[in-house]
C-alpha atoms as a PDB file:
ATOM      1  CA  UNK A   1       0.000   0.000   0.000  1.00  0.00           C
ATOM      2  CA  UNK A   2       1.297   3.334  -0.703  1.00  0.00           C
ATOM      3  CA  UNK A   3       3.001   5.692   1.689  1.00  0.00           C
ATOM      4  CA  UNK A   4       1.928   2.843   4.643  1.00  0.00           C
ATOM      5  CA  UNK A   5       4.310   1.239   7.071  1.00  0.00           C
ATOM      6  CA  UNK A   6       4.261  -1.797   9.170  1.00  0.00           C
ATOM      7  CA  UNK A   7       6.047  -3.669  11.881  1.00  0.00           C
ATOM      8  CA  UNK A   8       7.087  -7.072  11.574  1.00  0.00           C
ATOM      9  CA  UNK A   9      10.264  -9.127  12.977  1.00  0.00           C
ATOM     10  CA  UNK A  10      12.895  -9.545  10.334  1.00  0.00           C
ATOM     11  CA  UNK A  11      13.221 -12.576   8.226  1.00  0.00           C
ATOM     12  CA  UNK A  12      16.297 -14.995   8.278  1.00  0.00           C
ATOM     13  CA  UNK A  13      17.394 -13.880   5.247  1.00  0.00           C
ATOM     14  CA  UNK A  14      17.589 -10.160   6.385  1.00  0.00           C
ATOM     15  CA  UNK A  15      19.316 -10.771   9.623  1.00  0.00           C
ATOM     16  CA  UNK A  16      22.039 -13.320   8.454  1.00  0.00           C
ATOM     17  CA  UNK A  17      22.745 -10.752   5.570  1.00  0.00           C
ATOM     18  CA  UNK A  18      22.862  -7.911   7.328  1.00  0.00           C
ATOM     19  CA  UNK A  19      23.063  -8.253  11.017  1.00  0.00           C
ATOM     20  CA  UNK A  20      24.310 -11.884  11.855  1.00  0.00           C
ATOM     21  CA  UNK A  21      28.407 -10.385  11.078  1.00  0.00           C
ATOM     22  CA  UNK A  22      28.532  -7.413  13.091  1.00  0.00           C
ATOM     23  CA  UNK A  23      31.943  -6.313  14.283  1.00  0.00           C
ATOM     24  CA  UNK A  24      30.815  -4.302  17.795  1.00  0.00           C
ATOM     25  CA  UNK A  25      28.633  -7.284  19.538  1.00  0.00           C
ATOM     26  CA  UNK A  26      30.313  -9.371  21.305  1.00  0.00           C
ATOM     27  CA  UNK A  27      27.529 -12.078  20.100  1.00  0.00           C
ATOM     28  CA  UNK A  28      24.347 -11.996  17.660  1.00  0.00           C
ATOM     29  CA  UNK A  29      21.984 -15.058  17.522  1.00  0.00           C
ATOM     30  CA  UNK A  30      18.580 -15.051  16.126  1.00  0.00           C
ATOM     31  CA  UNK A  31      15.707 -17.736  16.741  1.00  0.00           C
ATOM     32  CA  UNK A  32      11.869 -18.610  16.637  1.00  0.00           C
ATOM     33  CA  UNK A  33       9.860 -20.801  18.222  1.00  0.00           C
ATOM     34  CA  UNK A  34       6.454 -22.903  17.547  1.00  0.00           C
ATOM     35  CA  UNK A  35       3.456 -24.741  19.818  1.00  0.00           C
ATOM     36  CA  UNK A  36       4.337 -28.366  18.785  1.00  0.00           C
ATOM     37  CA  UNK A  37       2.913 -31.518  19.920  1.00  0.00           C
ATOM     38  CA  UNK A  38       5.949 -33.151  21.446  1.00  0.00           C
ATOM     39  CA  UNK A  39       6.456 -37.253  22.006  1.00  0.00           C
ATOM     40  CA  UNK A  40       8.908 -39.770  22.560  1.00  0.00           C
ATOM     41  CA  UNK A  41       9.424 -42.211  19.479  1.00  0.00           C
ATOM     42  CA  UNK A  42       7.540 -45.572  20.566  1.00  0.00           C
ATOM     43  CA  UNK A  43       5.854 -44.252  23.251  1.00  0.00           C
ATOM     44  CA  UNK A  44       2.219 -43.143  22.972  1.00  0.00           C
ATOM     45  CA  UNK A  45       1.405 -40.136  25.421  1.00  0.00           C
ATOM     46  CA  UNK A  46       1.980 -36.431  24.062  1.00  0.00           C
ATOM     47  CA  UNK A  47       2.411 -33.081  26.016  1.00  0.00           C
ATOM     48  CA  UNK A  48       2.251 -30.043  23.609  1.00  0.00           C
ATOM     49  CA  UNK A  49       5.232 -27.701  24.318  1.00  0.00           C
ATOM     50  CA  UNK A  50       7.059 -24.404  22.495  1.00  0.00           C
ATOM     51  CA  UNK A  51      10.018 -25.355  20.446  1.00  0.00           C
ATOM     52  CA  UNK A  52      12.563 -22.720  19.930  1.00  0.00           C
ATOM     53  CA  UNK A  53      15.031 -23.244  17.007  1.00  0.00           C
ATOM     54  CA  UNK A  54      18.011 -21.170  17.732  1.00  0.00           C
ATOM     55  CA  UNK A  55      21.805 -21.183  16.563  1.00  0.00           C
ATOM     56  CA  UNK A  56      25.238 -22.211  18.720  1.00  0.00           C
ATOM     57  CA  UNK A  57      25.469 -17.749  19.879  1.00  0.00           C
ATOM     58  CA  UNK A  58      22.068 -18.136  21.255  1.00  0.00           C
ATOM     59  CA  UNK A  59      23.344 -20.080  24.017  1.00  0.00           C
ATOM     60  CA  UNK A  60      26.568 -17.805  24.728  1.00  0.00           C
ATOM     61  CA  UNK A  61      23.221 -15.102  25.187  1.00  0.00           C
ATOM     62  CA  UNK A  62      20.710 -16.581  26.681  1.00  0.00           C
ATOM     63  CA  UNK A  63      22.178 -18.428  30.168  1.00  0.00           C
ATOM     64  CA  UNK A  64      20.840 -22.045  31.024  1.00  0.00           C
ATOM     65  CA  UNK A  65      21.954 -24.309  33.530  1.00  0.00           C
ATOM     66  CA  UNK A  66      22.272 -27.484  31.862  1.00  0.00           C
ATOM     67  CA  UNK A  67      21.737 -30.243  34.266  1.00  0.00           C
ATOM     68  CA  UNK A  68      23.170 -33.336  31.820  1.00  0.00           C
ATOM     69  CA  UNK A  69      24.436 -33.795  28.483  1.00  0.00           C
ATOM     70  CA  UNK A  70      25.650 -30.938  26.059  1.00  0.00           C
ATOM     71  CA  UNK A  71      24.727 -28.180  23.369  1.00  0.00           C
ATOM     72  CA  UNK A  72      25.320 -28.570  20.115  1.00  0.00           C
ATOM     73  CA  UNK A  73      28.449 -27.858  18.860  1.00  0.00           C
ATOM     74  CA  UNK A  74      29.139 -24.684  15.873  1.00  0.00           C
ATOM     75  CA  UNK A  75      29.789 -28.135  13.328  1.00  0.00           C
ATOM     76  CA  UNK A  76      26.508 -29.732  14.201  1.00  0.00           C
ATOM     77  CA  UNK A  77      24.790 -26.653  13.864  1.00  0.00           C
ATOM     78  CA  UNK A  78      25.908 -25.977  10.593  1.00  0.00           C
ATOM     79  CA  UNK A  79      25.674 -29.716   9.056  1.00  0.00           C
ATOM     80  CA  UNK A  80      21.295 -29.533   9.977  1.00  0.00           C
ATOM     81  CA  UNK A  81      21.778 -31.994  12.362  1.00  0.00           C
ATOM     82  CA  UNK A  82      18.594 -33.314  14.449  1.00  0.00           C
ATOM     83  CA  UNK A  83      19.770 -32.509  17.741  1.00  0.00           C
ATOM     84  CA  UNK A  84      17.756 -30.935  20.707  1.00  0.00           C
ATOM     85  CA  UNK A  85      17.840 -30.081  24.026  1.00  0.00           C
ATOM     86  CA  UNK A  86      14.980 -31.021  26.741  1.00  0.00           C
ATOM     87  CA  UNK A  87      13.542 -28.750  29.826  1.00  0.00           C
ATOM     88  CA  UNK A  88      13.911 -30.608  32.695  1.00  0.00           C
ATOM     89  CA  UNK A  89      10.065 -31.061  33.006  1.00  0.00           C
ATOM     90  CA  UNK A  90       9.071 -31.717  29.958  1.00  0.00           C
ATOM     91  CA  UNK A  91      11.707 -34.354  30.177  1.00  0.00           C
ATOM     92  CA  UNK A  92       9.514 -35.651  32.629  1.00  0.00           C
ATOM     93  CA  UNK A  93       6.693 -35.116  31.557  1.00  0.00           C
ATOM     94  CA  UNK A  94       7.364 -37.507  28.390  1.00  0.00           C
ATOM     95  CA  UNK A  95       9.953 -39.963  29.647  1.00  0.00           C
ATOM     96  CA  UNK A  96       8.302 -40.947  33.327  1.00  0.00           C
ATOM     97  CA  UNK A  97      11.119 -40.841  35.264  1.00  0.00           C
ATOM     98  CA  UNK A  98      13.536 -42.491  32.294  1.00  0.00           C
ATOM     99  CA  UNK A  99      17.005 -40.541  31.153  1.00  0.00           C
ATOM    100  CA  UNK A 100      16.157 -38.955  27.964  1.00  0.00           C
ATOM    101  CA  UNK A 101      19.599 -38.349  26.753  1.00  0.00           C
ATOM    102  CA  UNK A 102      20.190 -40.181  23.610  1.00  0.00           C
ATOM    103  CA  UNK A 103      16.218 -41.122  22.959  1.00  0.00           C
ATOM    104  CA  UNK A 104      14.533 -39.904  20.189  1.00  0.00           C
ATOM    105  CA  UNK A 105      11.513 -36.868  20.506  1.00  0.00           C
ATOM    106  CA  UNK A 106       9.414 -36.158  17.685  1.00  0.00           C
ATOM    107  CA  UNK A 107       8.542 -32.893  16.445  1.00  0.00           C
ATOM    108  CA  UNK A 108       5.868 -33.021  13.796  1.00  0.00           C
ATOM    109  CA  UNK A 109       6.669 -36.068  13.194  1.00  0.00           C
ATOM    110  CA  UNK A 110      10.616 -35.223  12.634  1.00  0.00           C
ATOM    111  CA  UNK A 111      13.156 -37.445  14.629  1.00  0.00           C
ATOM    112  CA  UNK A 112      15.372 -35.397  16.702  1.00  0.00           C
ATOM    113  CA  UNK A 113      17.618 -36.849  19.385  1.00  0.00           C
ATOM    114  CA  UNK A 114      18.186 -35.532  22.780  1.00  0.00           C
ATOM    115  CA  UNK A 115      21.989 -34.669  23.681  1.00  0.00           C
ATOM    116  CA  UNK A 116      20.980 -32.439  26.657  1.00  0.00           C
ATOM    117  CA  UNK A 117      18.698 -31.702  29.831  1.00  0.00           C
ATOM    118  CA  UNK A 118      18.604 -27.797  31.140  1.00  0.00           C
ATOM    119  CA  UNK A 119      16.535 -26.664  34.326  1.00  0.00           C
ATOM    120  CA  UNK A 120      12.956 -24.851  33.589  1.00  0.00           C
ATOM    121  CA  UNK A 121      13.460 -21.410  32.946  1.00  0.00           C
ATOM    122  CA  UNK A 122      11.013 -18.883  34.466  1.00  0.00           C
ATOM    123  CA  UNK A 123       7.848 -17.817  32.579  1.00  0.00           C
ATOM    124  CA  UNK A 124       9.030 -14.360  33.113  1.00  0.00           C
ATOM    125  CA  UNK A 125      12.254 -14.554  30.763  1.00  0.00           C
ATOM    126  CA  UNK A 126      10.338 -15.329  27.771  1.00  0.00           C
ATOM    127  CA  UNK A 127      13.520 -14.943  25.395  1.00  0.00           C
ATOM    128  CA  UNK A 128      15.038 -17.946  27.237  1.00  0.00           C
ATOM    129  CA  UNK A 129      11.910 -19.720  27.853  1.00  0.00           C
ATOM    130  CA  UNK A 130      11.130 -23.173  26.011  1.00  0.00           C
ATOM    131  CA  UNK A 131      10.296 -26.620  26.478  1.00  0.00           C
ATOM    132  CA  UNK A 132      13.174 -27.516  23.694  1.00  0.00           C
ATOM    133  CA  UNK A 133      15.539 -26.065  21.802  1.00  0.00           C
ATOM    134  CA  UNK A 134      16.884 -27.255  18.625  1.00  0.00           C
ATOM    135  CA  UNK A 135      18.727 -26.265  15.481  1.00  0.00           C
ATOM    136  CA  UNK A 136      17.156 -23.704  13.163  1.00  0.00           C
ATOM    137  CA  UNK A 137      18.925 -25.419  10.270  1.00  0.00           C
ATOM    138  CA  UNK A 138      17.306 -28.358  11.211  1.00  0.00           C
ATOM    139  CA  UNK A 139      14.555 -27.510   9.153  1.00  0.00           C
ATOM    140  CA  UNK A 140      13.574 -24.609   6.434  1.00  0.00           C
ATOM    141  CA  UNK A 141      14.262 -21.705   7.552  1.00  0.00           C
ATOM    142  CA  UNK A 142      13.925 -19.496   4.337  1.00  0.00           C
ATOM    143  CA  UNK A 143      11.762 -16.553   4.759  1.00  0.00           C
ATOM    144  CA  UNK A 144      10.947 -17.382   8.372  1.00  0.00           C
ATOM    145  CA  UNK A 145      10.380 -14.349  10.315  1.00  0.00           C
ATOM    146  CA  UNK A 146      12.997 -14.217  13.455  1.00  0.00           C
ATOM    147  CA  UNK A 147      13.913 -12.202  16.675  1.00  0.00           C
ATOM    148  CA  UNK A 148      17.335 -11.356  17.110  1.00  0.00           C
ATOM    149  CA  UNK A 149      19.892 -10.497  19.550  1.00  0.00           C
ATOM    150  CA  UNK A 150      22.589  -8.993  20.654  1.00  0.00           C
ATOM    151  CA  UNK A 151      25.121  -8.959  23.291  1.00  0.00           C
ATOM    152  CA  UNK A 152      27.094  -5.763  24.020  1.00  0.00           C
ATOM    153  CA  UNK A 153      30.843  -6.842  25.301  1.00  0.00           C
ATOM    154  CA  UNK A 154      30.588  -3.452  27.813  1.00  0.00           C
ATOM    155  CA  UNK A 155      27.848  -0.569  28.474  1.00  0.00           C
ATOM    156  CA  UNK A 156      30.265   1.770  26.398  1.00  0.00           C
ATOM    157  CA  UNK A 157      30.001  -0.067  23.266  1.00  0.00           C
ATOM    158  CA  UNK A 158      25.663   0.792  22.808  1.00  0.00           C
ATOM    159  CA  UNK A 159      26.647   3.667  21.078  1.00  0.00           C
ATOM    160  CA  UNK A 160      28.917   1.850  18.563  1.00  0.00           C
ATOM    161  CA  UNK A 161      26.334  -1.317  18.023  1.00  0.00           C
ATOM    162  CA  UNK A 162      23.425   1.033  17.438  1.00  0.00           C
ATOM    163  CA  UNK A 163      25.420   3.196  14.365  1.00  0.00           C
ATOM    164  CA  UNK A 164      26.556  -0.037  12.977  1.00  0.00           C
ATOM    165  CA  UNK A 165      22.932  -1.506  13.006  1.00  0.00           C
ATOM    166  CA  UNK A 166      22.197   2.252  11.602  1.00  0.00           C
ATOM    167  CA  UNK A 167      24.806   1.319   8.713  1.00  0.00           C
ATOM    168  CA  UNK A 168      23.196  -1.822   7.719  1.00  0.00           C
ATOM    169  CA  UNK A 169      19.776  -0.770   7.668  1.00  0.00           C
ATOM    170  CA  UNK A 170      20.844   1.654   5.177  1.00  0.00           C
ATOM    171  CA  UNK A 171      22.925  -1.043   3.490  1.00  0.00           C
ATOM    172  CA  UNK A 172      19.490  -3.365   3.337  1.00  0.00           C
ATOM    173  CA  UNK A 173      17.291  -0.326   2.375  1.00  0.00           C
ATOM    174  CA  UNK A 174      19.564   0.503  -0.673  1.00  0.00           C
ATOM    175  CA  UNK A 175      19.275  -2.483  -1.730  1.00  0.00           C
ATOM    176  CA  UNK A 176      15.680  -3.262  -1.127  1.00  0.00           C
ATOM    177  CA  UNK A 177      13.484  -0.440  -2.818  1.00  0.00           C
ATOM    178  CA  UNK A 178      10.651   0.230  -2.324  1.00  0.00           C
ATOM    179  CA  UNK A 179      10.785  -2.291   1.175  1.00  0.00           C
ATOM    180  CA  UNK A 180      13.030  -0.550   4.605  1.00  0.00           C
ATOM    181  CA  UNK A 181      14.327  -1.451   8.120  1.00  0.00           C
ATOM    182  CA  UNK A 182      14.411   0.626  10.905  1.00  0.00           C
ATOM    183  CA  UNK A 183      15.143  -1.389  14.179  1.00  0.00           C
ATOM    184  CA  UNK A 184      13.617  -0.418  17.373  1.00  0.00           C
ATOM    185  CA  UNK A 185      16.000   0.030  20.207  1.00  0.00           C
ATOM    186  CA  UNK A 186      15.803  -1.475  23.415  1.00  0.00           C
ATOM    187  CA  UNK A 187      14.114  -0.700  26.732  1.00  0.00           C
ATOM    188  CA  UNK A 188      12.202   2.508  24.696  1.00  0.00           C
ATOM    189  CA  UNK A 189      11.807   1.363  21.242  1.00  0.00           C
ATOM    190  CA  UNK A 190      13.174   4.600  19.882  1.00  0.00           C
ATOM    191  CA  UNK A 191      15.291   4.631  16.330  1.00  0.00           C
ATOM    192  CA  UNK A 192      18.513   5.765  17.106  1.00  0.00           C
END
């Protein structure tokens, strides 16, 4: 519609092409998650749960205590590999008491297996919150609209991080006429 504007997150695309590299973060990471019906391969009861699909940074961002197992590695990440990582209660939830490192969970019917167990996060940290976590090149991710992150390495650096987001946006909407970016900033939502 002309002379209109919109807000919407930023597709995959966008953010690996323009935001994913910058030089003033100390990390970037950008995920989504879904409402899935979640169960354990061979075993019939199912608990519906949020699966986030994230990449290795999101984890160097977002803090959980993992109580067994692992994260996946940068490699994994970028082979697609079926990999996730289980709240401690929904662990429990589907596995009765049993370990559920190295069992398979389904996730629409995809086979992904477990290589870690993390303690619940709190309803109130909602960019950390999940049931799983898993792999966004685990499945298509092309146009899939994403929030991203990033982590300042000091206070001092805001400045920096918010002209070189200013940079790319202009980078993006040079390239992307009639269509522009303007990211919000934090705590106020004002463009800087």
């Amino acid at each position: 519609v002309k002379n209109s504007n919109w807000t919407s997150p930023v597709n995959y695309t966008t953010y690996y092409d323009y935001f994913r590299d910058l030089k003033t973060p100390e990390a970037s990471t950008a995920y989504f998650s879904i409402k899935s019906t979640l169960n354990m391969e061979g075993m019939s009861n199912k608990e519906k749960g949020t699966v986030k699909f994230t990449d290795t940074d999101y984890f160097k961002i977002v803090s959980l205590s993992l109580i067994e197992g692992r994260i996946y590695t940068e490699e994994e990440f970028a082979s697609g590999v079926k990999y996730a990582i289980i709240s401690e209660s929904m662990a429990r939830k589907l596995m009765r008491g049993e370990n559920p490192l190295n069992k398979t969970l389904m996730i629409q019917r995809v086979p992904y297996l477990i290589i870690g167990v993390v303690k619940d996060v709190s309803k109130i940290f909602s960019v950390a919150r999940s049931d799983i976590w898993v792999p966004y090149t685990s499945r298509e991710k092309k146009g899939k609209y994403v929030t991203f992150l990033l982590m300042a390495r000091d206070n001092k650096d805001y400045p920096a991080m918010y002209a070189e987001i200013r940079i790319r946006e202009q980078q993006f909407n040079s390239n992307n006429v009639p269509n522009s970016l303007s990211r919000l900033g934090p705590i106020n939502n004002r463009v800087y």
